[in-house]
Protein backbone atom coordinates (compact mmCIF):
# COMPACT_ATOMS: atom_id res chain seq x y z
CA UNK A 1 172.29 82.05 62.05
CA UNK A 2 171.71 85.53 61.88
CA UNK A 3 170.18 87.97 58.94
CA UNK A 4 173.57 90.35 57.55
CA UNK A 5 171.34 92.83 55.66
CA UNK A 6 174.46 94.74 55.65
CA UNK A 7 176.30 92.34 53.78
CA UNK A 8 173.59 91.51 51.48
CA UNK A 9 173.77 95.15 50.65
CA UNK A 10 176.77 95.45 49.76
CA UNK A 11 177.42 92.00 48.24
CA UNK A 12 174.66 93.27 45.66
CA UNK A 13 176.24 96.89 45.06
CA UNK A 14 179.22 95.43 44.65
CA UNK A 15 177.77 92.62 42.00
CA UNK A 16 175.61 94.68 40.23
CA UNK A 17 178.15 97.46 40.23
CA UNK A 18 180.67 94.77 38.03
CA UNK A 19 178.39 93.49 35.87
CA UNK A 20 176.75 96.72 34.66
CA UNK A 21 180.01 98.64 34.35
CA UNK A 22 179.97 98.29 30.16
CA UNK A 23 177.10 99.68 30.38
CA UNK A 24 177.06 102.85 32.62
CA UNK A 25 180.37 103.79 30.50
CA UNK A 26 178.02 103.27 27.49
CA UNK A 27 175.63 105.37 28.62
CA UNK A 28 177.89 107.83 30.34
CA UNK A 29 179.41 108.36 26.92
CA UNK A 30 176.87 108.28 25.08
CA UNK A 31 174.67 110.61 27.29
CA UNK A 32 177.64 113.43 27.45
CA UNK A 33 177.42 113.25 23.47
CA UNK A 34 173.89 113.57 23.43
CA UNK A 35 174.15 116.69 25.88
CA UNK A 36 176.08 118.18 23.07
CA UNK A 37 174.57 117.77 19.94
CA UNK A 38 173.76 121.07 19.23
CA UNK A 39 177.45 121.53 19.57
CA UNK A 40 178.77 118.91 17.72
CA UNK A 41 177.83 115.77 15.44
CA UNK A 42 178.24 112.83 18.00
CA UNK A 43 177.81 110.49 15.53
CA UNK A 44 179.16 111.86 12.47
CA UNK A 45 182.88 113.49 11.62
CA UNK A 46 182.18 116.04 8.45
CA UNK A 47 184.70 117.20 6.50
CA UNK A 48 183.98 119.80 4.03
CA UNK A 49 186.24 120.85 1.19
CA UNK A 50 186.32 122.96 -1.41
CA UNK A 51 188.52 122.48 -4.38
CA UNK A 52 188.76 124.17 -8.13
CA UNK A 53 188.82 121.50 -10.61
CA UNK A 54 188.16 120.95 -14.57
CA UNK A 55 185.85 119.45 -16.06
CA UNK A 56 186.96 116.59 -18.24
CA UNK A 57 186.98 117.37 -22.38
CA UNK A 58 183.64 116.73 -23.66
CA UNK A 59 182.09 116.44 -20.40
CA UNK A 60 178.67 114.81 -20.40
CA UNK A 61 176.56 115.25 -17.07
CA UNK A 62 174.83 112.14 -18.38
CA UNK A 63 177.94 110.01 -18.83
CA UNK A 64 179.37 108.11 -15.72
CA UNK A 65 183.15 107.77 -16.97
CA UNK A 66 182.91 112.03 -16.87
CA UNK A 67 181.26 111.95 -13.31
CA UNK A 68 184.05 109.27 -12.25
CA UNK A 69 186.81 111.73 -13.95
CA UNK A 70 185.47 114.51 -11.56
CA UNK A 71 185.66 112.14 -8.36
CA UNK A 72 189.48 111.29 -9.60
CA UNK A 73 190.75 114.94 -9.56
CA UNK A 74 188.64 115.57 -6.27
CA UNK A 75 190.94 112.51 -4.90
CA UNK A 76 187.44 111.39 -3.07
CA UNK A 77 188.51 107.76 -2.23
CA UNK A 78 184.80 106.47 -1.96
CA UNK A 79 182.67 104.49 -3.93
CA UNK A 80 180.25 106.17 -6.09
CA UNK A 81 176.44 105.39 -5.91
CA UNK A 82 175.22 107.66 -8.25
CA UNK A 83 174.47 111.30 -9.52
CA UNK A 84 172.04 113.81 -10.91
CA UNK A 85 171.39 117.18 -11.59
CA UNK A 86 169.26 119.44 -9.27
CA UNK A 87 169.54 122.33 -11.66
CA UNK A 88 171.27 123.23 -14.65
CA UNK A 89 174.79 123.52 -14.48
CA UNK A 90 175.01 121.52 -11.17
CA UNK A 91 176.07 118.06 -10.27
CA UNK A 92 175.29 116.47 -7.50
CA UNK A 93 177.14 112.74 -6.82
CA UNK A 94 176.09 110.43 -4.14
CA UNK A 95 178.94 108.01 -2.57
CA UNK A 96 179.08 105.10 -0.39
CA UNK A 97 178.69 106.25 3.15
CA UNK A 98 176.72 108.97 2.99
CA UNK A 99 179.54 111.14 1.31
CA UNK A 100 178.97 113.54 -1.57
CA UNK A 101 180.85 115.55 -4.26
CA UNK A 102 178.67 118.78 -5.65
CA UNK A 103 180.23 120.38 -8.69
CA UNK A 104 179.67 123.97 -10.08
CA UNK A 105 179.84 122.85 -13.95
CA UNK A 106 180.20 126.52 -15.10
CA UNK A 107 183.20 127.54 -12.19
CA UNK A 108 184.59 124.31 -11.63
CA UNK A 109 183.76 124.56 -8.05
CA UNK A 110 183.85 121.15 -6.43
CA UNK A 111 182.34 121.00 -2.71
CA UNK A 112 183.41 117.93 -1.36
CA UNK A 113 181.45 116.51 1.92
CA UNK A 114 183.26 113.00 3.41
CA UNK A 115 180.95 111.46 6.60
CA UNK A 116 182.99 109.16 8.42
CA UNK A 117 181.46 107.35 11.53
CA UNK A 118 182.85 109.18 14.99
CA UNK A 119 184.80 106.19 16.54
CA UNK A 120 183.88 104.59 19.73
CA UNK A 121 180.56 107.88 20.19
CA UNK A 122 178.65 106.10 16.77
CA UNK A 123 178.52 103.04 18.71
CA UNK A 124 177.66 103.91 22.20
CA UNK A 125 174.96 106.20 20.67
CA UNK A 126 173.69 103.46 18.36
CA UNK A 127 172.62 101.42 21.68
CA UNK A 128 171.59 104.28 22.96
CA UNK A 129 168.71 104.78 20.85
CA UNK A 130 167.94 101.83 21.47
CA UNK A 131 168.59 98.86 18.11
CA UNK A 132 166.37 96.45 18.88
CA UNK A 133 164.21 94.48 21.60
CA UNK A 134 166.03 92.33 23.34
CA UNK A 135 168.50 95.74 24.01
CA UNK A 136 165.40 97.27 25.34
CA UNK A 137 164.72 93.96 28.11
CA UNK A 138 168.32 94.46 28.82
CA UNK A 139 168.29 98.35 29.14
CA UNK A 140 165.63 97.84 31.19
CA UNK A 141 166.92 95.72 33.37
CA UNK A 142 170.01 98.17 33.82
CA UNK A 143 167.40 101.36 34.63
CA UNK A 144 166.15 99.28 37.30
CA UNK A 145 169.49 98.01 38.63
CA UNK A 146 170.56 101.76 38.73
CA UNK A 147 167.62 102.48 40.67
CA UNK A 148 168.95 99.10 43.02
CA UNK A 149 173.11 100.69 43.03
CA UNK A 150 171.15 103.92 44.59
CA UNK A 151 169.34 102.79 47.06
CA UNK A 152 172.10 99.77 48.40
CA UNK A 153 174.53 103.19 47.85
CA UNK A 154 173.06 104.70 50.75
CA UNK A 155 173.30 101.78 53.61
CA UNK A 156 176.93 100.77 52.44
CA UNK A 157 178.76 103.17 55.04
CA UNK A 158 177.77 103.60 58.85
CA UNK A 159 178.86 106.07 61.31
CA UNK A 160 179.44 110.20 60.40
CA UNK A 161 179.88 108.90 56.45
CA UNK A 162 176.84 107.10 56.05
CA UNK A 163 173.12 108.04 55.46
CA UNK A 164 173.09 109.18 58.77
CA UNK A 165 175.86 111.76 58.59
CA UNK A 166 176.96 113.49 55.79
CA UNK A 167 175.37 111.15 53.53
CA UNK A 168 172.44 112.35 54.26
CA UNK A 169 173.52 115.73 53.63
CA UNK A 170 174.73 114.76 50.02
CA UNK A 171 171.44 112.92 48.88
CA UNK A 172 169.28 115.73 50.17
CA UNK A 173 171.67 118.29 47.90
CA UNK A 174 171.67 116.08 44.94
CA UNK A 175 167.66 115.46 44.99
CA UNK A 176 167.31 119.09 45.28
CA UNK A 177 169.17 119.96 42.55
CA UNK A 178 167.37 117.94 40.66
CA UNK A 179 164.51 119.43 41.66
CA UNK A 180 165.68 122.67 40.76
CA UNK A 181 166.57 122.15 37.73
CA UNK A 182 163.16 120.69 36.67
CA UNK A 183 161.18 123.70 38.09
CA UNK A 184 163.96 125.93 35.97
CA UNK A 185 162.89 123.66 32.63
CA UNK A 186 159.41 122.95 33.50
């Protein structure tokens, strides 16, 4: 019986390939959001509003039934946590979520500031940064499998396509591009 190291090659690229495609889409994902962040919140949608209300009759900072009268007219659906005053004539309310309501007491000025979570770019970043051990053994594992798809990448083709042809050609481009780039940001 002979040695295929051909098809072991490509029986592991192909296997390794499958099992870790959840997670180069999370990390794909995930890293494109990252890339961004000084452009955008990847976690995070903020919504900021700014609406003119009044205060309720005999308003009390110090009651919660006036607070909760000034989260009704705001129409802020969330839970309230609590509330204080950084400095007079200012109210500052705390909701569930990270959400928050600050109120001009002398203009009526209500800034309103709803934090939802960014679907499907809260999650893929939250195992990006890594939650916990065991995601760190497997994370692991996947950098070193990635390092594996590479390598088996290059000896899946023969002929004019393969490492010897113009895949040669495309790995030497790619490495020196990276190579570039770090002497450009180093």
């Amino acid at each position: 019986m002979q040695f295929n190291w051909r098809k072991i090659n490509r029986v592991i690229h192909r296997d390794l390939g499958y099992f870790f495609t959840g997670m180069i889409i999370i990390y794909g994902l995930s890293g494109i959001a990252l890339n961004h962040i000084d452009d955008w919140n990847p976690n995070y949608i903020i919504e900021v509003q700014e609406k003119k209300i009044s205060l309720p009759e005999h308003f009390d900072e110090n009651n919660q039934a006036s607070v909760l009268a000034i989260l009704e007219q705001c129409g802020v659906n969330q839970d309230y946590k609590n509330h204080y005053s950084p400095s007079p004539g200012m109210i500052k309310i705390f909701l569930e979520k990270g959400s928050s309501v600050t109120v001009d007491t002398a203009t009526g000025i209500a800034n309103i500031e709803i934090i939802r979570k960014r679907p499907v770019f809260y999650e893929v970043n939250f195992l990006h940064y890594n939650p916990g051990k065991l995601w760190t053994w497997f994370s692991d594992i996947f950098a070193f499998s990635l390092m594996i798809l590479a390598i088996t990448g290059l000896f899946i083709l023969k002929g004019k396509n393969g490492i010897r042809g113009r895949g040669a050609w495309l790995s030497i481009a790619g490495i020196l591009i990276s190579i570039a780039f770090l002497v450009i940001y180093l």
